[in-house]
ModelCIF file with pLDDT and N, C-alpha, C, O atoms, coordinates in Angstrom:
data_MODEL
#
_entry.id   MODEL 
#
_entity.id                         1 
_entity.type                       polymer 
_entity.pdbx_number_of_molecules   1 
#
_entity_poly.entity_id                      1 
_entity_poly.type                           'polypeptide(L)' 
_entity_poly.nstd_linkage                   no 
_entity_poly.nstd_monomer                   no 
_entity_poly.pdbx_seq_one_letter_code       
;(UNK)(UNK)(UNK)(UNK)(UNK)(UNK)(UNK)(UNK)(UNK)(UNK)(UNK)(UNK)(UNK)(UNK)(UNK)(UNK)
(UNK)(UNK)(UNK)(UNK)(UNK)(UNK)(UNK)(UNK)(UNK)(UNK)(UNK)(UNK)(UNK)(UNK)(UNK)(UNK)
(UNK)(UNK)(UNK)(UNK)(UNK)(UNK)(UNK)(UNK)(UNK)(UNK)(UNK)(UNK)(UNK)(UNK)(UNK)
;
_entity_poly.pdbx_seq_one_letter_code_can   XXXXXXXXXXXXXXXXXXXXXXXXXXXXXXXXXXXXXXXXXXXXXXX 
_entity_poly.pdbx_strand_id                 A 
#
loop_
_entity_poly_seq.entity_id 
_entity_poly_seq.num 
_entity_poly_seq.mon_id 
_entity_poly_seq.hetero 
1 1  UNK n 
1 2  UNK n 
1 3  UNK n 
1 4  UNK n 
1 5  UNK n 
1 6  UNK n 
1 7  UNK n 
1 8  UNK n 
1 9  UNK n 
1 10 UNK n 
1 11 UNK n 
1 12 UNK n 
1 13 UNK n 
1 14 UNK n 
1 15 UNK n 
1 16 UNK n 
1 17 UNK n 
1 18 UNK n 
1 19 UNK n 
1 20 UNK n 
1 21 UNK n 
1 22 UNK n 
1 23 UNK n 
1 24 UNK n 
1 25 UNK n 
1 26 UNK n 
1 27 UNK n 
1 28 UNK n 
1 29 UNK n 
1 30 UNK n 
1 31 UNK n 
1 32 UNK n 
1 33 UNK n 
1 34 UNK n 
1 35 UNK n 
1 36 UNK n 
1 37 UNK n 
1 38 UNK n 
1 39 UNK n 
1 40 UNK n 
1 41 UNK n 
1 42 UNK n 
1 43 UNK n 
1 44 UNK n 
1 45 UNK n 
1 46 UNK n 
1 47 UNK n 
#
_struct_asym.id          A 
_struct_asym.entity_id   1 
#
loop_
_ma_qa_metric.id 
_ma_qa_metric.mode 
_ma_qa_metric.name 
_ma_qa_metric.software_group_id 
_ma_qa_metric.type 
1 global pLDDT . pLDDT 
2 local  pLDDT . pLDDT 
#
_ma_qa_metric_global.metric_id      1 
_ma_qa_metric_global.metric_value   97.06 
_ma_qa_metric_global.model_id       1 
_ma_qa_metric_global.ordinal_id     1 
#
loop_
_ma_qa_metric_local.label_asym_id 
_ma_qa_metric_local.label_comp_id 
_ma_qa_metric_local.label_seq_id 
_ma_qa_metric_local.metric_id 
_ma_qa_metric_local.metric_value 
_ma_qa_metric_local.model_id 
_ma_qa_metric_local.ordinal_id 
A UNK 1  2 97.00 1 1  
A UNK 2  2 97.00 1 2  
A UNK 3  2 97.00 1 3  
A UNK 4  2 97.00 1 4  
A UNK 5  2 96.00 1 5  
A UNK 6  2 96.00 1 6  
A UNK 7  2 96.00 1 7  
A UNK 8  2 97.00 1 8  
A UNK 9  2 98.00 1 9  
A UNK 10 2 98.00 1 10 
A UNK 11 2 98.00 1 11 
A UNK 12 2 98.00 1 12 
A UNK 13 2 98.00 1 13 
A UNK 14 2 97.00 1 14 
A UNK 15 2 96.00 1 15 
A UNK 16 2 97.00 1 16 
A UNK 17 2 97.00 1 17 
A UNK 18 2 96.00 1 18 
A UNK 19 2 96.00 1 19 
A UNK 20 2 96.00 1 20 
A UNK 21 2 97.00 1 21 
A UNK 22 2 98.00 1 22 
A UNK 23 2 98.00 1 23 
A UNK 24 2 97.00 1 24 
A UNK 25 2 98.00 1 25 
A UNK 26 2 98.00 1 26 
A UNK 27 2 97.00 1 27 
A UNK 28 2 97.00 1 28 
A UNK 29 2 98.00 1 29 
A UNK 30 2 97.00 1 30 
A UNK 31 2 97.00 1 31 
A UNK 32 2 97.00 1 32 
A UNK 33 2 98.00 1 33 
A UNK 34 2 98.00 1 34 
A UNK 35 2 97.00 1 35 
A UNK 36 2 96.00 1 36 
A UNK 37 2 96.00 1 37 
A UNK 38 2 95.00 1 38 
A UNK 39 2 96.00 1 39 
A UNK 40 2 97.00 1 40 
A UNK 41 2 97.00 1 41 
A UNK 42 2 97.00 1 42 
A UNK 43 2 98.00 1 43 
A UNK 44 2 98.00 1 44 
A UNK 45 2 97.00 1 45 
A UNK 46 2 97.00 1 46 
A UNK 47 2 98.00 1 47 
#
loop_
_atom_site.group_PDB 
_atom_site.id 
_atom_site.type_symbol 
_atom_site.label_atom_id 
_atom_site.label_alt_id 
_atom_site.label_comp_id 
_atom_site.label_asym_id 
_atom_site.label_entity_id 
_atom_site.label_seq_id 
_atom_site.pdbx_PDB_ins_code 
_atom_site.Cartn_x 
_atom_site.Cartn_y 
_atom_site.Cartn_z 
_atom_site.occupancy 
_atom_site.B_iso_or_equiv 
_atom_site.pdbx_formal_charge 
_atom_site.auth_seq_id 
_atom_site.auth_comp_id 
_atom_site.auth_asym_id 
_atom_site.auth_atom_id 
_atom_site.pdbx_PDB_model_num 
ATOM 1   N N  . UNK A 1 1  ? 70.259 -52.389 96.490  1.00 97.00 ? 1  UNK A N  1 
ATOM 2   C CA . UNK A 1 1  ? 69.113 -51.530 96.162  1.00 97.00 ? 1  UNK A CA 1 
ATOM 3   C C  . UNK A 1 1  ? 69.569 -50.242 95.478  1.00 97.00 ? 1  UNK A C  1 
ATOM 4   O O  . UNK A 1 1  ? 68.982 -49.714 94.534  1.00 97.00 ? 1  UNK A O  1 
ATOM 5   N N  . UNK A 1 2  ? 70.492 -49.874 95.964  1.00 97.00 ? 2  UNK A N  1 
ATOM 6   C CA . UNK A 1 2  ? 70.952 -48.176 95.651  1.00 97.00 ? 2  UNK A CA 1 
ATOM 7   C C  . UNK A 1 2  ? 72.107 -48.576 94.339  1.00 97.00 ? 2  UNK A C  1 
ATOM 8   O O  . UNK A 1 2  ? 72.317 -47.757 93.445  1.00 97.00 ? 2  UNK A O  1 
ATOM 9   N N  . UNK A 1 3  ? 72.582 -49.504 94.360  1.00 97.00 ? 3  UNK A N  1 
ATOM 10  C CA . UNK A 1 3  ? 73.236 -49.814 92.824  1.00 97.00 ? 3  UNK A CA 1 
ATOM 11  C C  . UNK A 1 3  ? 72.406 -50.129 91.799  1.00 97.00 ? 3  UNK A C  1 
ATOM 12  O O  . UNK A 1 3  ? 72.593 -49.243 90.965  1.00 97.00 ? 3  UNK A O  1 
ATOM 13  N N  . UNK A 1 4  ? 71.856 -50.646 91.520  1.00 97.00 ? 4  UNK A N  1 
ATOM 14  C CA . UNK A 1 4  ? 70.292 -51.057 91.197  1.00 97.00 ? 4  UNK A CA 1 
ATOM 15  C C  . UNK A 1 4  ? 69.829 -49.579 90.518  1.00 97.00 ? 4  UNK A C  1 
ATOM 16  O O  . UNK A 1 4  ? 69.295 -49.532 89.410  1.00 97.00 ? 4  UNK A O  1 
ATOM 17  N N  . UNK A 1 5  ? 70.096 -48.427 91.301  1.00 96.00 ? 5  UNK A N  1 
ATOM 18  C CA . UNK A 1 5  ? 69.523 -47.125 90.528  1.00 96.00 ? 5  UNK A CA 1 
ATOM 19  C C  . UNK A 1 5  ? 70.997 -46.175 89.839  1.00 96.00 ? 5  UNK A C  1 
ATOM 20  O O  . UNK A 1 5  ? 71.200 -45.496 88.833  1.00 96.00 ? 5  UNK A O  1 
ATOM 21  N N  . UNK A 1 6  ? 71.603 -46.504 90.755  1.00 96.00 ? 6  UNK A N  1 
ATOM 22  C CA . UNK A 1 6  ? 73.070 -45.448 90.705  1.00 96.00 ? 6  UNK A CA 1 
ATOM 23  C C  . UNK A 1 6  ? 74.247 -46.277 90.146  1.00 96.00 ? 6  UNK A C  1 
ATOM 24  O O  . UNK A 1 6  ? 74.941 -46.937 90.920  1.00 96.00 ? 6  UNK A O  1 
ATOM 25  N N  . UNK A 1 7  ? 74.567 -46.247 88.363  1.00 96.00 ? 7  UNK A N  1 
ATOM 26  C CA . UNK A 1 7  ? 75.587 -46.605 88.294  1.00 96.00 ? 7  UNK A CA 1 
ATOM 27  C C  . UNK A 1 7  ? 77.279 -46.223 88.791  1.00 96.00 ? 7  UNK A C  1 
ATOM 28  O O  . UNK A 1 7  ? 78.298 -46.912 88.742  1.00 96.00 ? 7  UNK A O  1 
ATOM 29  N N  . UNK A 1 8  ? 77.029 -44.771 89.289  1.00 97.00 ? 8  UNK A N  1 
ATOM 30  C CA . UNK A 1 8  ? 77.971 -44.652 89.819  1.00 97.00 ? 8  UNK A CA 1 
ATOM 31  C C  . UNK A 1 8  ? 79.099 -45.207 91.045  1.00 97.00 ? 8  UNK A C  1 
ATOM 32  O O  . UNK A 1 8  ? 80.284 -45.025 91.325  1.00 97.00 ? 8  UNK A O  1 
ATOM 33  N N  . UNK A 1 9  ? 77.479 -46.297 91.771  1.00 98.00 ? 9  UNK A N  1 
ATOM 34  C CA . UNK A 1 9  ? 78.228 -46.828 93.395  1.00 98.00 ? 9  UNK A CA 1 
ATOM 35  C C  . UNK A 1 9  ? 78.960 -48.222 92.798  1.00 98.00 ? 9  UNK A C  1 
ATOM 36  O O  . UNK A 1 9  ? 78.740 -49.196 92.078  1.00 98.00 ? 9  UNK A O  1 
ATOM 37  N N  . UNK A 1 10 ? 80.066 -47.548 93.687  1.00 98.00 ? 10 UNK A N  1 
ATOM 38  C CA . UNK A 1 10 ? 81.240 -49.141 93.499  1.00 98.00 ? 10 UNK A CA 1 
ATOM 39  C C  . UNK A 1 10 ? 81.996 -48.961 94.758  1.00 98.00 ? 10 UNK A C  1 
ATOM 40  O O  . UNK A 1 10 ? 82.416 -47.927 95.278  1.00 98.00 ? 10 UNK A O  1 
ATOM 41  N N  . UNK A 1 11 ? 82.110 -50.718 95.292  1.00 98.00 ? 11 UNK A N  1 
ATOM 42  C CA . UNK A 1 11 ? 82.349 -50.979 96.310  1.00 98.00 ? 11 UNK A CA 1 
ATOM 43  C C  . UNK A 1 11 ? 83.895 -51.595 96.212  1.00 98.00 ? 11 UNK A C  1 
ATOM 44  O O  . UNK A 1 11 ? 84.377 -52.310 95.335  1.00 98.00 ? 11 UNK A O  1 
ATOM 45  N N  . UNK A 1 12 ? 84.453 -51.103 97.333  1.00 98.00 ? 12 UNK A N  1 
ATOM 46  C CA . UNK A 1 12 ? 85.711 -52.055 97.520  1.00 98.00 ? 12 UNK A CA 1 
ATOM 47  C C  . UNK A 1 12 ? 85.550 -52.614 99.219  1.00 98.00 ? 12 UNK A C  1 
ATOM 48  O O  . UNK A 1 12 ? 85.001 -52.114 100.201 1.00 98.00 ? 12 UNK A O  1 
ATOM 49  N N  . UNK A 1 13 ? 86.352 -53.945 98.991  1.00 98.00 ? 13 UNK A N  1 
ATOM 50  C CA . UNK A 1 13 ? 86.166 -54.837 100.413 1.00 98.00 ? 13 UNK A CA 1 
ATOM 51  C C  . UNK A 1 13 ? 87.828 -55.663 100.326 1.00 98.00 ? 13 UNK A C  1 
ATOM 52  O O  . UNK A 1 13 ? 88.441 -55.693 99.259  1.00 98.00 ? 13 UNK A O  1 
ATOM 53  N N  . UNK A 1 14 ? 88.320 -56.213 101.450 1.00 97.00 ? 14 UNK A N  1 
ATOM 54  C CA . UNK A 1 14 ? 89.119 -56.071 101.503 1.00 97.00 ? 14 UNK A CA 1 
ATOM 55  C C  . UNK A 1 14 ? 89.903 -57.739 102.432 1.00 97.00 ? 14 UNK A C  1 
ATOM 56  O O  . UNK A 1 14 ? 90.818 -57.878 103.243 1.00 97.00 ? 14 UNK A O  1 
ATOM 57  N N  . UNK A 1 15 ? 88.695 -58.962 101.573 1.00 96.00 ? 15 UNK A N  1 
ATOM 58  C CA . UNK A 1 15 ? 88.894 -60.163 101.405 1.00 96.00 ? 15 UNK A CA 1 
ATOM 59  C C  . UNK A 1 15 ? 87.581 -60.721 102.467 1.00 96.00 ? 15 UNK A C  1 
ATOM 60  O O  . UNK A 1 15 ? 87.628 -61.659 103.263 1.00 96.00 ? 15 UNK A O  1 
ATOM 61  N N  . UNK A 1 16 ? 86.555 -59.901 102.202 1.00 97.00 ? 16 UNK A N  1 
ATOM 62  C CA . UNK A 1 16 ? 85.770 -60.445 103.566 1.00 97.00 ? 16 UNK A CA 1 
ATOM 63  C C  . UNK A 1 16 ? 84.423 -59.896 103.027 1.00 97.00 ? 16 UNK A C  1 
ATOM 64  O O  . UNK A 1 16 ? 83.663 -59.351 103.827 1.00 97.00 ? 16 UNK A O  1 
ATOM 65  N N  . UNK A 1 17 ? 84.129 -59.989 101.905 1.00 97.00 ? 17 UNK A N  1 
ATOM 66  C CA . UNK A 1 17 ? 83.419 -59.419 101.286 1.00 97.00 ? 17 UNK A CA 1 
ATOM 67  C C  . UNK A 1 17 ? 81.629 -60.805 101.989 1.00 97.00 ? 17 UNK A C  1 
ATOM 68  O O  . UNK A 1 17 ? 80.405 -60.677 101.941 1.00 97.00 ? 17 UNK A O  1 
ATOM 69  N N  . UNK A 1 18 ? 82.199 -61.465 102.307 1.00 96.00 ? 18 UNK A N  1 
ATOM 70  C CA . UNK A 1 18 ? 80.847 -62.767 102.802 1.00 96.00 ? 18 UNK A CA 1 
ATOM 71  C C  . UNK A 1 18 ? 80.738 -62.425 103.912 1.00 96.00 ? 18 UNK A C  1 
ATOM 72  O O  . UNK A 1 18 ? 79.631 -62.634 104.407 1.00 96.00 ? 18 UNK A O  1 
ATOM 73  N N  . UNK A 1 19 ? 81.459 -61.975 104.513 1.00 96.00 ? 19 UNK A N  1 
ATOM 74  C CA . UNK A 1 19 ? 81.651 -61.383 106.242 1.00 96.00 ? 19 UNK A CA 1 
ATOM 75  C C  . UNK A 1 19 ? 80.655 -60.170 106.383 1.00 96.00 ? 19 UNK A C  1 
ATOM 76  O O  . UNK A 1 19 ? 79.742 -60.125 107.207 1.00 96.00 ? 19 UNK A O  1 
ATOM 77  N N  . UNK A 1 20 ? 81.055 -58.897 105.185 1.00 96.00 ? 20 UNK A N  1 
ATOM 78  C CA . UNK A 1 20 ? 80.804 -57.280 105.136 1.00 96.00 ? 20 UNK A CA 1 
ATOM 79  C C  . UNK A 1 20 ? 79.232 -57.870 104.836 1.00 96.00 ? 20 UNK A C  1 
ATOM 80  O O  . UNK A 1 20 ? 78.203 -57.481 105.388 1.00 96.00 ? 20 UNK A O  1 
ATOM 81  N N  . UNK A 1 21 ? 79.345 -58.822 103.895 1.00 97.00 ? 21 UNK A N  1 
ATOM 82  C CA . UNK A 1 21 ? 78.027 -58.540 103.312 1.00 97.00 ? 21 UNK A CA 1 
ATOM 83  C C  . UNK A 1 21 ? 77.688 -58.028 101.935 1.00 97.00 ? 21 UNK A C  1 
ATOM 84  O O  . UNK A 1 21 ? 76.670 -58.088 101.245 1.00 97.00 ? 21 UNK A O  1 
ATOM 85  N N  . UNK A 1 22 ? 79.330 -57.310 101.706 1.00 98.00 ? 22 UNK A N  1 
ATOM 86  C CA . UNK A 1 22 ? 79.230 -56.986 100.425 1.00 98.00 ? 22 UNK A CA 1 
ATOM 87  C C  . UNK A 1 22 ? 79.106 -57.673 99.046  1.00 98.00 ? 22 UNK A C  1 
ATOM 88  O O  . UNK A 1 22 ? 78.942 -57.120 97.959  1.00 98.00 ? 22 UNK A O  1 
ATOM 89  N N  . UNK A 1 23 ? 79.258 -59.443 99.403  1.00 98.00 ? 23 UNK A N  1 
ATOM 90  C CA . UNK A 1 23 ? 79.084 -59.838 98.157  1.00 98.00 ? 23 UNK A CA 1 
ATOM 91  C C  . UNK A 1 23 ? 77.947 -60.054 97.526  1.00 98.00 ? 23 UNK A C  1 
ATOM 92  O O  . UNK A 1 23 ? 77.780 -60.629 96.451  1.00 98.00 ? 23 UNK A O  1 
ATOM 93  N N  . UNK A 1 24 ? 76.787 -59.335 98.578  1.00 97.00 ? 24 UNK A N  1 
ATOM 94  C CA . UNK A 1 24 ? 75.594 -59.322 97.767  1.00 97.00 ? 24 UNK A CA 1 
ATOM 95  C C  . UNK A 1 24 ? 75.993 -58.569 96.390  1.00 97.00 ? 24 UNK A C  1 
ATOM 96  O O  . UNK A 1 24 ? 75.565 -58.952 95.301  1.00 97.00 ? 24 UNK A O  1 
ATOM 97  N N  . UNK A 1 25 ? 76.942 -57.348 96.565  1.00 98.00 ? 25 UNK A N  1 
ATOM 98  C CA . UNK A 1 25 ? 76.422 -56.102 95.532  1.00 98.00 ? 25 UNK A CA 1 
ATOM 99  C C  . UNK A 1 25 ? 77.997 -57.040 94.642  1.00 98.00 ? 25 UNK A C  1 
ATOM 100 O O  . UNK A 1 25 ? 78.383 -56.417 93.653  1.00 98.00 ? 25 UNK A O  1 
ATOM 101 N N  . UNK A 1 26 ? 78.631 -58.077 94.878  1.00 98.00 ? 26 UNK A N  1 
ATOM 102 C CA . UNK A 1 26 ? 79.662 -58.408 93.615  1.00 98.00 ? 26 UNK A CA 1 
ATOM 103 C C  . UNK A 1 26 ? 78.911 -58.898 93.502  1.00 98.00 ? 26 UNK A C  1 
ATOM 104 O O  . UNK A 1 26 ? 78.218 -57.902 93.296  1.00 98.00 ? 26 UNK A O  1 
ATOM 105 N N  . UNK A 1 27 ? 77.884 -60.078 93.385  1.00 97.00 ? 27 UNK A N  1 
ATOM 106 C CA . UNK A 1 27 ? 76.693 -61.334 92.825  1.00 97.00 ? 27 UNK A CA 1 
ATOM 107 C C  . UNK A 1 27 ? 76.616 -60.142 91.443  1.00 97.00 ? 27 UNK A C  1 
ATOM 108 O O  . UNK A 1 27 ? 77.129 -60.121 90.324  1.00 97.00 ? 27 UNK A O  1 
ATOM 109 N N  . UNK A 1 28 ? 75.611 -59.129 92.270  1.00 97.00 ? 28 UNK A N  1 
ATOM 110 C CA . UNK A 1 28 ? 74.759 -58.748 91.419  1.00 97.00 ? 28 UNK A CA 1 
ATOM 111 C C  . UNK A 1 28 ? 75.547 -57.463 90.225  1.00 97.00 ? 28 UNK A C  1 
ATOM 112 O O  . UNK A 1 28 ? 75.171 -57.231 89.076  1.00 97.00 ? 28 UNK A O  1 
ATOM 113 N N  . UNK A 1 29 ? 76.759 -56.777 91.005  1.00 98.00 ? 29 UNK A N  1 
ATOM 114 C CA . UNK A 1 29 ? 77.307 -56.240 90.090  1.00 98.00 ? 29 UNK A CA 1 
ATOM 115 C C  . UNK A 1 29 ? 78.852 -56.182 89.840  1.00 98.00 ? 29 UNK A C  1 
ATOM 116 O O  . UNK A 1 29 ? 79.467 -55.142 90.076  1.00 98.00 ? 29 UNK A O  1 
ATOM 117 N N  . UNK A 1 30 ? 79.401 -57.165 89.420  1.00 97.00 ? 30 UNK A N  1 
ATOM 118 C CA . UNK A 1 30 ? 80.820 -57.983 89.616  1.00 97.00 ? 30 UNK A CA 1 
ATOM 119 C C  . UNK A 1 30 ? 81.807 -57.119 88.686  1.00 97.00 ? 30 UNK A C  1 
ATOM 120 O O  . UNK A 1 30 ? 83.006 -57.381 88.589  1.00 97.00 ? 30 UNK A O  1 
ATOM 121 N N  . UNK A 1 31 ? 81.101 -55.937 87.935  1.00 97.00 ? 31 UNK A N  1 
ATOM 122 C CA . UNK A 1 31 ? 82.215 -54.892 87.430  1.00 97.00 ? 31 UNK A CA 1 
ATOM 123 C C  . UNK A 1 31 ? 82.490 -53.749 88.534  1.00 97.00 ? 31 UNK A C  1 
ATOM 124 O O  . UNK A 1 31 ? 83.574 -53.168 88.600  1.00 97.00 ? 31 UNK A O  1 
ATOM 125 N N  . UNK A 1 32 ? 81.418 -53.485 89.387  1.00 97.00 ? 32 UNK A N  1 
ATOM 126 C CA . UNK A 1 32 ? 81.471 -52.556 90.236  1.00 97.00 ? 32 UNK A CA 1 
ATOM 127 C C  . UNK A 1 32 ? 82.034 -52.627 91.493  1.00 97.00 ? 32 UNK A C  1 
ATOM 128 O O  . UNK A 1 32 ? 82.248 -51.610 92.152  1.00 97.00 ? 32 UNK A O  1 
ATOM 129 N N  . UNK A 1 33 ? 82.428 -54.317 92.088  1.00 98.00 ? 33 UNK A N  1 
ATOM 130 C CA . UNK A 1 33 ? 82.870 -54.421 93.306  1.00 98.00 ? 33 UNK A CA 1 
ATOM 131 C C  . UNK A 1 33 ? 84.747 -55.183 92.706  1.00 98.00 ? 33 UNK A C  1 
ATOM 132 O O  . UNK A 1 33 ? 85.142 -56.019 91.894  1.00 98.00 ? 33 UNK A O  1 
ATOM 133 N N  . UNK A 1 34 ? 85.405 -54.176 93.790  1.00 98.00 ? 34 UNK A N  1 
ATOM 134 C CA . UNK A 1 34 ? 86.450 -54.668 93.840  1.00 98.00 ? 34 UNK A CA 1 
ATOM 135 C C  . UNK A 1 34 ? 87.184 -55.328 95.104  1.00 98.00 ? 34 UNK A C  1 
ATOM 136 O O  . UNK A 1 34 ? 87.568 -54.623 96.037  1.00 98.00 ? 34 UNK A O  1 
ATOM 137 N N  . UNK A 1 35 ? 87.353 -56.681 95.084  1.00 97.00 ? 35 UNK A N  1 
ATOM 138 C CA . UNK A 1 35 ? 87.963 -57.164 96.116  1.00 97.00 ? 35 UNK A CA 1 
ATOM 139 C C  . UNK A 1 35 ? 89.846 -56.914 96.269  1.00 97.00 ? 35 UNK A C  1 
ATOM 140 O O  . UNK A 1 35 ? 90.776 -57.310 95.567  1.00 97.00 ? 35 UNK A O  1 
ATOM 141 N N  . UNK A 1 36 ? 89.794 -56.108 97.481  1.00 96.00 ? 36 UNK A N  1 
ATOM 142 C CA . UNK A 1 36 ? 91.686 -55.828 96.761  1.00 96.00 ? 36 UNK A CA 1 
ATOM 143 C C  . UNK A 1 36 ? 92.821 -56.853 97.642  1.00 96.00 ? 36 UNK A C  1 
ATOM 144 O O  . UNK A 1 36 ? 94.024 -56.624 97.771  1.00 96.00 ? 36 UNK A O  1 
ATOM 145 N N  . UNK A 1 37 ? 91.992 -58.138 98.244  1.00 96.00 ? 37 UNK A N  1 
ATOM 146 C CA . UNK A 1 37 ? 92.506 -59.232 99.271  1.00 96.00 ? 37 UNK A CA 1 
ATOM 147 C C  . UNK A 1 37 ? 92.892 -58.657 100.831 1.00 96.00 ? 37 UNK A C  1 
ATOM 148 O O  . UNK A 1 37 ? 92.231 -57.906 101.548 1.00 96.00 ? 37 UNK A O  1 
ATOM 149 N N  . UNK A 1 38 ? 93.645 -59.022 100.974 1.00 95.00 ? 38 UNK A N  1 
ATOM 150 C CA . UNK A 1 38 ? 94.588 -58.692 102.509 1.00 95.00 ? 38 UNK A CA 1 
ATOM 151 C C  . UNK A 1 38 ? 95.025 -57.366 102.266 1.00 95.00 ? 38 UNK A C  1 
ATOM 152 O O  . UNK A 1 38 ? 96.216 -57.304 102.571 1.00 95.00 ? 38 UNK A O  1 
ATOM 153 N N  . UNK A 1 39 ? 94.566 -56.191 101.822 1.00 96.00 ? 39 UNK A N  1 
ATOM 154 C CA . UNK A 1 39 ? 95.723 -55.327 101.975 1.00 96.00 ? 39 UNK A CA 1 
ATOM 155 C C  . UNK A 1 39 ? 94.411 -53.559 102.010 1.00 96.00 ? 39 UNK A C  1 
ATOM 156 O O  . UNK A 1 39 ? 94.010 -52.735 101.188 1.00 96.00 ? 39 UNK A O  1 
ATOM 157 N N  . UNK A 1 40 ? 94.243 -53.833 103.482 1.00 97.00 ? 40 UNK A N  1 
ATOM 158 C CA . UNK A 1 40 ? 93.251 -52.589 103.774 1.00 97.00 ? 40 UNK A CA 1 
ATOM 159 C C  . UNK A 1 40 ? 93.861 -51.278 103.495 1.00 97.00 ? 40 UNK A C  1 
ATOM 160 O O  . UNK A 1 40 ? 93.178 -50.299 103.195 1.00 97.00 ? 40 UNK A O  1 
ATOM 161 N N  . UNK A 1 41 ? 95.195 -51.256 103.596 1.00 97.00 ? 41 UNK A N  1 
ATOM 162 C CA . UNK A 1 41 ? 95.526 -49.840 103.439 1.00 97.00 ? 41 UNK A CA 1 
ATOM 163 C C  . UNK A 1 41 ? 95.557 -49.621 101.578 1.00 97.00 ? 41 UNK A C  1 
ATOM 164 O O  . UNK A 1 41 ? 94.864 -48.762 101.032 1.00 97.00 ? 41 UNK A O  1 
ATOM 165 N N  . UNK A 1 42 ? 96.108 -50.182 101.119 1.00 97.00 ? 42 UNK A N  1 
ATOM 166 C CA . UNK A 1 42 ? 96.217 -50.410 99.830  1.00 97.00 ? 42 UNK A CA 1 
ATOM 167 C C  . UNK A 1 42 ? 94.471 -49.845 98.984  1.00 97.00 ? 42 UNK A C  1 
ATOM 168 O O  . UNK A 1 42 ? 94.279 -49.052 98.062  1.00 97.00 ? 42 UNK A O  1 
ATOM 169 N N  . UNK A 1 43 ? 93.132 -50.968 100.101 1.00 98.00 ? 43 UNK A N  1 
ATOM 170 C CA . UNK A 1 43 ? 92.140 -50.485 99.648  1.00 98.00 ? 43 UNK A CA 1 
ATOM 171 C C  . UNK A 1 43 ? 91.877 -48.712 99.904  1.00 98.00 ? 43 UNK A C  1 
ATOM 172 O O  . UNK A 1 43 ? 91.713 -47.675 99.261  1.00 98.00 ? 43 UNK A O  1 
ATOM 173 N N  . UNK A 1 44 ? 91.948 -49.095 100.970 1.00 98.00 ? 44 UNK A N  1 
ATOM 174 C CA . UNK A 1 44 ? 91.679 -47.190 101.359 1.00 98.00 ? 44 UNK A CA 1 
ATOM 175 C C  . UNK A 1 44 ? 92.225 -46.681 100.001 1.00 98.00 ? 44 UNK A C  1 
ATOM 176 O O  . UNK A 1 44 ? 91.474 -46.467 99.049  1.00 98.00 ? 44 UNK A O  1 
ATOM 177 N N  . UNK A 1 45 ? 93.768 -46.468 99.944  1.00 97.00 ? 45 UNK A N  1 
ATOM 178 C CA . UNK A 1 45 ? 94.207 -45.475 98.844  1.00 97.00 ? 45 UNK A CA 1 
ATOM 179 C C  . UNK A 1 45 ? 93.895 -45.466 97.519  1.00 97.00 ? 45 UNK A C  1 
ATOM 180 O O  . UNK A 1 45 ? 94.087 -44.505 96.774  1.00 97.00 ? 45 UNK A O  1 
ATOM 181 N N  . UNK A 1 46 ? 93.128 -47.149 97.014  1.00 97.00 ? 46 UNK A N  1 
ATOM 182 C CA . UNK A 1 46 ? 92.639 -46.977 95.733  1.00 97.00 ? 46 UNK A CA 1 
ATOM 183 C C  . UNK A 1 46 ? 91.120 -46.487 96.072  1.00 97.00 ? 46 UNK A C  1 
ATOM 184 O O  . UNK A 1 46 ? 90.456 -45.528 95.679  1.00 97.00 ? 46 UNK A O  1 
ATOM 185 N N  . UNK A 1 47 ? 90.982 -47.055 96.547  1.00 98.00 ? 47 UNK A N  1 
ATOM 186 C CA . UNK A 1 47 ? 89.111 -46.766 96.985  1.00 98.00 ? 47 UNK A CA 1 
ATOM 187 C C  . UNK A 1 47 ? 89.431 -44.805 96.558  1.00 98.00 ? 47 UNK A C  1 
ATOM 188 O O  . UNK A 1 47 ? 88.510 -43.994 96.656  1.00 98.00 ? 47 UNK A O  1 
#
């Protein structure tokens, strides 16, 4: 909903994106979500 208005929101998830829920927002916006696999700390520091 809130990507949908705000190109600015981009998501990172961290191989569990069907789990989070977040792959609603890769479906719908697959430049904005980054999956970074197995490696949570790795996401944190790029996130």
């Amino acid at each position: 909903e809130e990507g949908a208005k705000n190109n600015d929101i981009v998501v990172f998830d961290a191989d569990l994106a069907t789990a989070t829920q977040t792959k609603m927002f890769a479906e719908k916006f697959p430049n904005r979500h980054f999956d970074m696999g197995i490696s949570e700390q790795d996401m944190v520091g790029t996130a």
